[in-house]
Protein backbone atom coordinates (compact mmCIF):
# COMPACT_ATOMS: atom_id res chain seq x y z
CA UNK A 1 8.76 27.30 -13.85
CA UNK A 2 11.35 24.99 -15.39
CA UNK A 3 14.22 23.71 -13.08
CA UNK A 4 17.59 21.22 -14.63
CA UNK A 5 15.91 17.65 -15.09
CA UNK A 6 19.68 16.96 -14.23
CA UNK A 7 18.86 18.47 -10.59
CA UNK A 8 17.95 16.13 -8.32
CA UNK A 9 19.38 13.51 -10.89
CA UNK A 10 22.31 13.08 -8.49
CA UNK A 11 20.57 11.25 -5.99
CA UNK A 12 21.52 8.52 -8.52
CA UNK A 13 21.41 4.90 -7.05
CA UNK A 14 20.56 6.25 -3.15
CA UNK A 15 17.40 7.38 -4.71
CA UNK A 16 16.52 4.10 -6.14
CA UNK A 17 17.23 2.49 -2.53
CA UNK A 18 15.46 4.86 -0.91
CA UNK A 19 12.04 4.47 -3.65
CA UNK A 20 12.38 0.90 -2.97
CA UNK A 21 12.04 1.11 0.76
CA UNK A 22 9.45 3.41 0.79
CA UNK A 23 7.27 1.39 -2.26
CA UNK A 24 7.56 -1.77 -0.70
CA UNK A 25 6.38 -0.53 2.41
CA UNK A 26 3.25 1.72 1.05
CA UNK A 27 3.09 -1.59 -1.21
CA UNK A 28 3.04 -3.80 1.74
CA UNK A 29 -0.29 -2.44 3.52
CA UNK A 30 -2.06 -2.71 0.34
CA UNK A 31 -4.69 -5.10 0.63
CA UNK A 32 -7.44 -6.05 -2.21
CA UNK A 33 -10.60 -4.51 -4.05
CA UNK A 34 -12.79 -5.75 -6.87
CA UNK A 35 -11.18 -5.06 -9.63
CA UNK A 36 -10.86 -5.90 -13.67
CA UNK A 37 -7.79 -7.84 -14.93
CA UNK A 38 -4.62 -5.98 -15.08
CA UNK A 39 -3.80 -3.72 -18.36
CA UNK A 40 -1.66 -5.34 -20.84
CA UNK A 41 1.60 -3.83 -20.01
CA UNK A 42 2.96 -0.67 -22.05
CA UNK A 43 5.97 0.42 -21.86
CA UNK A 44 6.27 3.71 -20.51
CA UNK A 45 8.36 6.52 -21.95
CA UNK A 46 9.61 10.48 -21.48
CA UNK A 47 10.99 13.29 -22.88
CA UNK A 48 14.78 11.69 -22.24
CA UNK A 49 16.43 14.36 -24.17
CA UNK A 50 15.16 17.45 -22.49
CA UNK A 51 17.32 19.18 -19.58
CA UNK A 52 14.05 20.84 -18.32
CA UNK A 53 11.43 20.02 -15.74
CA UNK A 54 8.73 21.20 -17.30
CA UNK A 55 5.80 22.13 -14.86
CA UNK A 56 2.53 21.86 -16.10
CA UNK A 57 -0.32 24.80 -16.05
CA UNK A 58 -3.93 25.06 -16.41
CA UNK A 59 -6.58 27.89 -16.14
CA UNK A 60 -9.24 28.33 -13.91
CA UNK A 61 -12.17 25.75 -14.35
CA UNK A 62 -15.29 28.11 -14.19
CA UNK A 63 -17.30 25.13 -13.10
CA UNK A 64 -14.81 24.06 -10.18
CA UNK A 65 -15.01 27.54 -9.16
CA UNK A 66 -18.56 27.66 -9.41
CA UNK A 67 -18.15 24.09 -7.02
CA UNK A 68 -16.13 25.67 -4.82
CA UNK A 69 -18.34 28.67 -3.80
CA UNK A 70 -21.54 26.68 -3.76
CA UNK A 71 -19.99 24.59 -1.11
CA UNK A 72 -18.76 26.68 1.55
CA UNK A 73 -15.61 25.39 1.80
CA UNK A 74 -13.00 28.33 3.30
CA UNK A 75 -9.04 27.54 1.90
CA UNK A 76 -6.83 27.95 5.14
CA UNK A 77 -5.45 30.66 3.87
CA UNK A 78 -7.24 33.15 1.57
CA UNK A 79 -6.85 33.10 -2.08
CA UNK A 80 -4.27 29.73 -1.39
CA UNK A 81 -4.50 26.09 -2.06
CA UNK A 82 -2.57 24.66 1.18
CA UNK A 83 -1.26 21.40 -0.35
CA UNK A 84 0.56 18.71 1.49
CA UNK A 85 3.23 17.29 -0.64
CA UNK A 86 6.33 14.78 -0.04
CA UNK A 87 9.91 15.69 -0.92
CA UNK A 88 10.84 11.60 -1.37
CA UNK A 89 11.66 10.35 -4.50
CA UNK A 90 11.50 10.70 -8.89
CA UNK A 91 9.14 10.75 -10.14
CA UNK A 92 6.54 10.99 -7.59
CA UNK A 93 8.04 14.03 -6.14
CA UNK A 94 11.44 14.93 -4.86
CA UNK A 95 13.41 17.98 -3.70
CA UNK A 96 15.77 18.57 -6.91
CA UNK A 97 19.60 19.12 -6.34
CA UNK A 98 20.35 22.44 -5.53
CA UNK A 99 16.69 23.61 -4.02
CA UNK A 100 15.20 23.86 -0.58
CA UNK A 101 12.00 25.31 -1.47
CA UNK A 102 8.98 23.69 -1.47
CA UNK A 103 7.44 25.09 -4.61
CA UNK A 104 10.67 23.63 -5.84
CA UNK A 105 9.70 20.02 -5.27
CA UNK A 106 9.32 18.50 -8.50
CA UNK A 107 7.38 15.14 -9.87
CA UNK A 108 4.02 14.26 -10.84
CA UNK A 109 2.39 14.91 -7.23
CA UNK A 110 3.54 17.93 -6.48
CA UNK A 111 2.41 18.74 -10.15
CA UNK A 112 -1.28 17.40 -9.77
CA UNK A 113 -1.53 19.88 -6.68
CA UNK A 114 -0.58 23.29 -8.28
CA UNK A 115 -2.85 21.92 -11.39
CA UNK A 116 -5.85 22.09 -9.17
CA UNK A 117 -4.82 24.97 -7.64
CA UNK A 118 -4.67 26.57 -10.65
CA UNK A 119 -8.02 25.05 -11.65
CA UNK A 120 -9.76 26.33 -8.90
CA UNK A 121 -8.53 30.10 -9.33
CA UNK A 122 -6.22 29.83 -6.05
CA UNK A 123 -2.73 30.19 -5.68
CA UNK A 124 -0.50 26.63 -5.33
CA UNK A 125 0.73 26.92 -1.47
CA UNK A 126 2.99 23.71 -1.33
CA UNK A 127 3.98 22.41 2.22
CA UNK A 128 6.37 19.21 2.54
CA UNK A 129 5.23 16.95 5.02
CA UNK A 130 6.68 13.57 6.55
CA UNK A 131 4.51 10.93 5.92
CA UNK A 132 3.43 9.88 9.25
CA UNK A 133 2.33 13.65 9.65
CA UNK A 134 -0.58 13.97 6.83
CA UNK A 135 -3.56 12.55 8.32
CA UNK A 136 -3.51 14.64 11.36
CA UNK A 137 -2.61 17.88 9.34
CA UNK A 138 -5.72 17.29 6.73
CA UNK A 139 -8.11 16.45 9.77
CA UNK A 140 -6.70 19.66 11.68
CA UNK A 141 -6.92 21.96 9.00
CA UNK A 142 -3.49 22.38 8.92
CA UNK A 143 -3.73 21.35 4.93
CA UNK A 144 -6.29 21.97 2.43
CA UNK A 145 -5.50 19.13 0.04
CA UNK A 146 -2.44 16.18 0.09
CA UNK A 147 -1.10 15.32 -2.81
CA UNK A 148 1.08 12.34 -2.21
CA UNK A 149 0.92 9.42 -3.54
CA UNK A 150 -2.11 8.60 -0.86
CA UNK A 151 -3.38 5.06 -1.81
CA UNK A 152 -7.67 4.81 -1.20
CA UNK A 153 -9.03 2.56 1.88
CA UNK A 154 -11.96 2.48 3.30
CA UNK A 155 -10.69 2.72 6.42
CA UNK A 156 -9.46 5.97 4.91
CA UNK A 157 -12.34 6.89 3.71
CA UNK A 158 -14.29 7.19 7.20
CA UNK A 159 -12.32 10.44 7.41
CA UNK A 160 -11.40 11.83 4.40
CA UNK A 161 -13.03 12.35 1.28
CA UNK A 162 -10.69 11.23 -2.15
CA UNK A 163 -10.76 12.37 -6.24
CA UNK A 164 -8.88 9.71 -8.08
CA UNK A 165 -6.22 10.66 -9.95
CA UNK A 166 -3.78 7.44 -10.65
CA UNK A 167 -3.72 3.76 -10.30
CA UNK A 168 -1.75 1.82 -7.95
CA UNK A 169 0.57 -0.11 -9.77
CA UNK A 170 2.96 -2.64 -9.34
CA UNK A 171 5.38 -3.77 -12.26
CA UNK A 172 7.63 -6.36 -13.47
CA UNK A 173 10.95 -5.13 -15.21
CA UNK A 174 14.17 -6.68 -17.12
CA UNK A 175 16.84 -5.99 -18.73
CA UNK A 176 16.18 -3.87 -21.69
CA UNK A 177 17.73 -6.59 -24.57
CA UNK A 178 15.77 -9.33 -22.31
CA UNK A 179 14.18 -12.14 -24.15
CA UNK A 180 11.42 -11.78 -21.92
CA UNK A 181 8.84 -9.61 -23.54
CA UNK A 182 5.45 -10.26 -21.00
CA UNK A 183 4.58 -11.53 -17.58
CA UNK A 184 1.05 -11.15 -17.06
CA UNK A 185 0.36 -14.58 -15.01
CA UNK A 186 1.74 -17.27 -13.01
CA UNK A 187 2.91 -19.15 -16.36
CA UNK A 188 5.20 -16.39 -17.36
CA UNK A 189 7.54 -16.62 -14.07
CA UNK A 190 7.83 -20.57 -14.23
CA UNK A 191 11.36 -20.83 -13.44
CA UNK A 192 12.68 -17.50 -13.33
CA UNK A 193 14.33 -15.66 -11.04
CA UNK A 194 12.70 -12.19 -9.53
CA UNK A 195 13.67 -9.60 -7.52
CA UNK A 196 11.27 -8.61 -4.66
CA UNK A 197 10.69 -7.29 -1.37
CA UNK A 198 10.84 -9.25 1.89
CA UNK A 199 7.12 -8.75 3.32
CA UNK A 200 5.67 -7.10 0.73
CA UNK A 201 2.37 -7.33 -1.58
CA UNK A 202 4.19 -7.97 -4.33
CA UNK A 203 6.01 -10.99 -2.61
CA UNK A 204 2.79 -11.82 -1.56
CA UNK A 205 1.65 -12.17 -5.64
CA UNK A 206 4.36 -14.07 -6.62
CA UNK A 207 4.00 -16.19 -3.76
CA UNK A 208 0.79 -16.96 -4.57
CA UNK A 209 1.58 -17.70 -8.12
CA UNK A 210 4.27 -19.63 -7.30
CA UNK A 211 1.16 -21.70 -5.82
CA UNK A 212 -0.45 -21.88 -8.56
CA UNK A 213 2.50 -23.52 -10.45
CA UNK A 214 3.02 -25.94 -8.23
CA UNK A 215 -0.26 -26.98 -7.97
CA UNK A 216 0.15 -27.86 -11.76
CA UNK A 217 3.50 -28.97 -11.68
CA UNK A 218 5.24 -26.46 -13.24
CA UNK A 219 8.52 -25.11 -11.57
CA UNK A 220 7.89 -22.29 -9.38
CA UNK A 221 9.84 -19.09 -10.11
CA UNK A 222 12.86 -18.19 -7.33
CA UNK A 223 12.12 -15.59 -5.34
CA UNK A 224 15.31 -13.47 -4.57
CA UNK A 225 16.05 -11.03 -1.89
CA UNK A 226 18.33 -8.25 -1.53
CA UNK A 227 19.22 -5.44 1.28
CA UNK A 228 20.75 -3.01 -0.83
CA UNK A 229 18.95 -2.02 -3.96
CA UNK A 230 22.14 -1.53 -6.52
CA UNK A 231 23.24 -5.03 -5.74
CA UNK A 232 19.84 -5.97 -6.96
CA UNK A 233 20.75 -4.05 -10.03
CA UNK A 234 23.84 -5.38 -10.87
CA UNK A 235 22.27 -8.90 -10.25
CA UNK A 236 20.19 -7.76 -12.89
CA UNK A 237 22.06 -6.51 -15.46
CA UNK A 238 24.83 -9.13 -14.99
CA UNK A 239 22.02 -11.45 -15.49
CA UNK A 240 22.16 -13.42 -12.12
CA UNK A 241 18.30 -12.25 -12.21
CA UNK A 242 15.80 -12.46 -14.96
CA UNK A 243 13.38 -9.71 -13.51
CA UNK A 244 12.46 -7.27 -11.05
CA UNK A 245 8.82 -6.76 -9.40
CA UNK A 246 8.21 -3.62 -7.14
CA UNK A 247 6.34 -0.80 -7.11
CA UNK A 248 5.33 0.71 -10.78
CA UNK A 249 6.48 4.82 -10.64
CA UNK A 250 10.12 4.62 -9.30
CA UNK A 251 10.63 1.67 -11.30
CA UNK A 252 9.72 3.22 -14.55
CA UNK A 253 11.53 6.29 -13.61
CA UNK A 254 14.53 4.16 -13.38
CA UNK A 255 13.60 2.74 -16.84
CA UNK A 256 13.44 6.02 -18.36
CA UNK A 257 16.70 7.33 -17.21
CA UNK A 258 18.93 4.56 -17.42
CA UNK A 259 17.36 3.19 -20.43
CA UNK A 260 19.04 -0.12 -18.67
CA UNK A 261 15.41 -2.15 -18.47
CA UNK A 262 11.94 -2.04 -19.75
CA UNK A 263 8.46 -2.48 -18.45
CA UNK A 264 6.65 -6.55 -19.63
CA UNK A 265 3.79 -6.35 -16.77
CA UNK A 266 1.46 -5.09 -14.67
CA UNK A 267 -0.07 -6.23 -11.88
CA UNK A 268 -2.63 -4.08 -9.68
CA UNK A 269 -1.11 -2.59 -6.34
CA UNK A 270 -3.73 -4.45 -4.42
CA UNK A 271 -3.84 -7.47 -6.19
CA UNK A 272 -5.62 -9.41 -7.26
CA UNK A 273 -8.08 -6.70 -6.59
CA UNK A 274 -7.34 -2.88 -7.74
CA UNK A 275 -6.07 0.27 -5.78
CA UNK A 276 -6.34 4.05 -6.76
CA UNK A 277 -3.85 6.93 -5.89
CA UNK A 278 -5.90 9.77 -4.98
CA UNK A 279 -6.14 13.94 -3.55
CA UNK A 280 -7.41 13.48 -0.25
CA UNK A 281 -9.08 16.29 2.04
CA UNK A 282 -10.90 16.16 5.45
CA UNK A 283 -14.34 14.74 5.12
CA UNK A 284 -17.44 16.24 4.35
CA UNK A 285 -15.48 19.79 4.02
CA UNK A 286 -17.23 20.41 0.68
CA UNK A 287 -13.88 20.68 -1.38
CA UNK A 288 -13.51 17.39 -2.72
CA UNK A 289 -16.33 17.83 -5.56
CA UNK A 290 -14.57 20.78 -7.23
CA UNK A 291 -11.11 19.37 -7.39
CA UNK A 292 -12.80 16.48 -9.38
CA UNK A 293 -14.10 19.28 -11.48
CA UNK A 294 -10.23 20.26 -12.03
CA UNK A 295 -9.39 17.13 -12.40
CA UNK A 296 -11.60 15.63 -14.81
CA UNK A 297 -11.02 18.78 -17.14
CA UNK A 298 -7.13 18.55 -17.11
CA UNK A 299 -7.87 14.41 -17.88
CA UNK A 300 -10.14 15.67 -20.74
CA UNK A 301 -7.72 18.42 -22.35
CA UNK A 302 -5.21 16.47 -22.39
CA UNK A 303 -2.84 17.98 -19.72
CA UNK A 304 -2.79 15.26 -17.51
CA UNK A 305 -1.79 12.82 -20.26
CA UNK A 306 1.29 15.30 -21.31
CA UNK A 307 2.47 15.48 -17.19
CA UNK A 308 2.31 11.55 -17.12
CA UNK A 309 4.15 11.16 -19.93
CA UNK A 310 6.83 13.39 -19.04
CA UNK A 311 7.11 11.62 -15.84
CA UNK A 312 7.21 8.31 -17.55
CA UNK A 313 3.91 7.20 -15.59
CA UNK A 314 1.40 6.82 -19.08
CA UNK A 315 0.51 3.17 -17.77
CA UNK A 316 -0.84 4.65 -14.31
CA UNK A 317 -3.46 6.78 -16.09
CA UNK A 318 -7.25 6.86 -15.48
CA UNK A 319 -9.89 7.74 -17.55
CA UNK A 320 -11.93 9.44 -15.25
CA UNK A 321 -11.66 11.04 -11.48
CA UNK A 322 -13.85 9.48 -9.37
CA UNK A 323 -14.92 10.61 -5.79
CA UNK A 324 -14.19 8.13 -3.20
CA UNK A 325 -14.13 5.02 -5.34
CA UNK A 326 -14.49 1.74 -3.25
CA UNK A 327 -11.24 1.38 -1.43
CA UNK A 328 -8.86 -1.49 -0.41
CA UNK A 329 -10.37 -3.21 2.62
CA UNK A 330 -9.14 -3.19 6.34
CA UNK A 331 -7.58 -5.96 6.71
């Protein structure tokens, strides 16, 4: 199925506003997990000159269907894959321009569920659900699956069982013809000034480098704060700004499109520890060791890399799916 990449484009600036709300506050209740040092930063990058969503397909998995059987598990409806999507923003998943159906919400989540879907030999059943309404519909049985940008705690983890699928990622961006070319530690934001969110775990990284600086007597960086997300852009293309840290995806979606700024660092969503993005279903329902199946085969041919990459979200990939990998504590 291929729907106008220019769909759903129109959201425009709103979109960004409304990615930045939403990031910071799934960023916010991140806390920490062991972790190795952040990736060197890549910049990420997309098909820019296509007019197509492309939706990405896979064949059954004769091993995840062999997984599937052996366990027991029953879909909630016959023959489907129930999956809980969002309908928020690019390029997580969004409802394009023009579309009210839910097998018409596009991005990389909606995506991974009708890969594994197709993995396990069952038909993609898409349902949009508000945020707030997930955990109770995957404990109920009212979904199968949720595919939704679902970050891994443990306290999560008492009642639902996770396949990793993306990591967490928060990211510093600039102007595209910016001198600045890497921030990757407290020394690299030694008098700048940065964009970030009031209350948020990235403000609570910069803070703490800001620390750090001090502590050695270097001048701290200047944290700035705005209400409305396109003033923050024009502070930042005007130059008022040197940088922006939030949340990794909508930024580099924003990247992509505009071509206006560029990706110099990464920081884990949990810092200083790591987070993982991950399919969650209820616990101990016997599904959760076949979708790894699926999704450890799409990693391996190659699929997932081409979806990420369309999606601009390369730098978010993992090498392997892993089921319920430690999660970020309670805090």
């Amino acid at each position: 199925m291929a729907i106008s990449k220019k769909q759903g484009i129109a959201v425009g600036v709103g979109v960004v506003a409304v990615a930045a709300i939403v990031g910071g506050i799934i960023a916010a209740v991140n806390l920490n997990q062991p972790s190795e040092a952040a990736a060197e930063p890549e910049e990420t990058s997309a098909n820019t000159t296509t007019e197509e969503i492309e939706w990405f397909h896979t064949d059954a998995v004769p091993e995840a269907v062999a997984a599937l059987e052996a366990s027991g598990f029953e879909p909630i409806e016959s023959g489907k894959l129930t999956v809980a999507i969002g309908a928020f923003v690019p390029p997580l998943s969004y409802q394009p321009d023009g579309t009210s159906a839910a097998t018409d919400v596009a991005g990389t989540e909606p995506n991974i569920g009708s890969l594994i879907a197709e993995g396990l030999g069952l038909e993609y059943n898409p349902q949009v659900v508000a945020w707030a309404d997930w955990p109770l519909g995957i404990q109920s049985g009212k979904y199968d699956i949720i595919t939704s940008n679902v970050t891994v705690t443990e306290e999560r983890k008492e009642l639902y069982d996770f396949a990793s699928y993306r990591q967490d990622l928060l990211g510093f961006y600039v102007k595209s013809d910016s001198d600045i070319e890497s921030i990757t530690e407290s020394a690299d934001i030694a008098g700048l000034k940065i964009v970030v969110g009031s209350g948020t775990n990235q403000e609570q990284v910069l803070l703490a480098w800001n620390e750090e600086l001090e502590a050695a007597g270097e001048e701290p960086a200047e944290l700035i704060y705005y209400d409305d997300t396109a003033a923050a852009t024009l502070a930042l293309q005007s130059g008022r700004v040197d940088a922006n840290f939030g949340p990794n995806a909508t930024a580099a979606w924003a990247a992509v499109e505009t071509g206006d700024t560029k990706l110099v660092g990464i920081v884990p969503g949990g810092w200083p520890l790591a987070a993982d993005i991950a399919v969650g279903t209820a616990k101990d329902n016997g599904l959760i060791e076949a979708v790894s199946i699926v999704l450890n085969k799409i990693i391996e041919d190659g699929t997932y890399t081409e979806l990420l990459e369309f999606w601009g979200l390369e730098s978010e990939a993992v090498d392997v799916s892993e089921i319920n990998p430690p999660g970020l504590p309670a805090s």
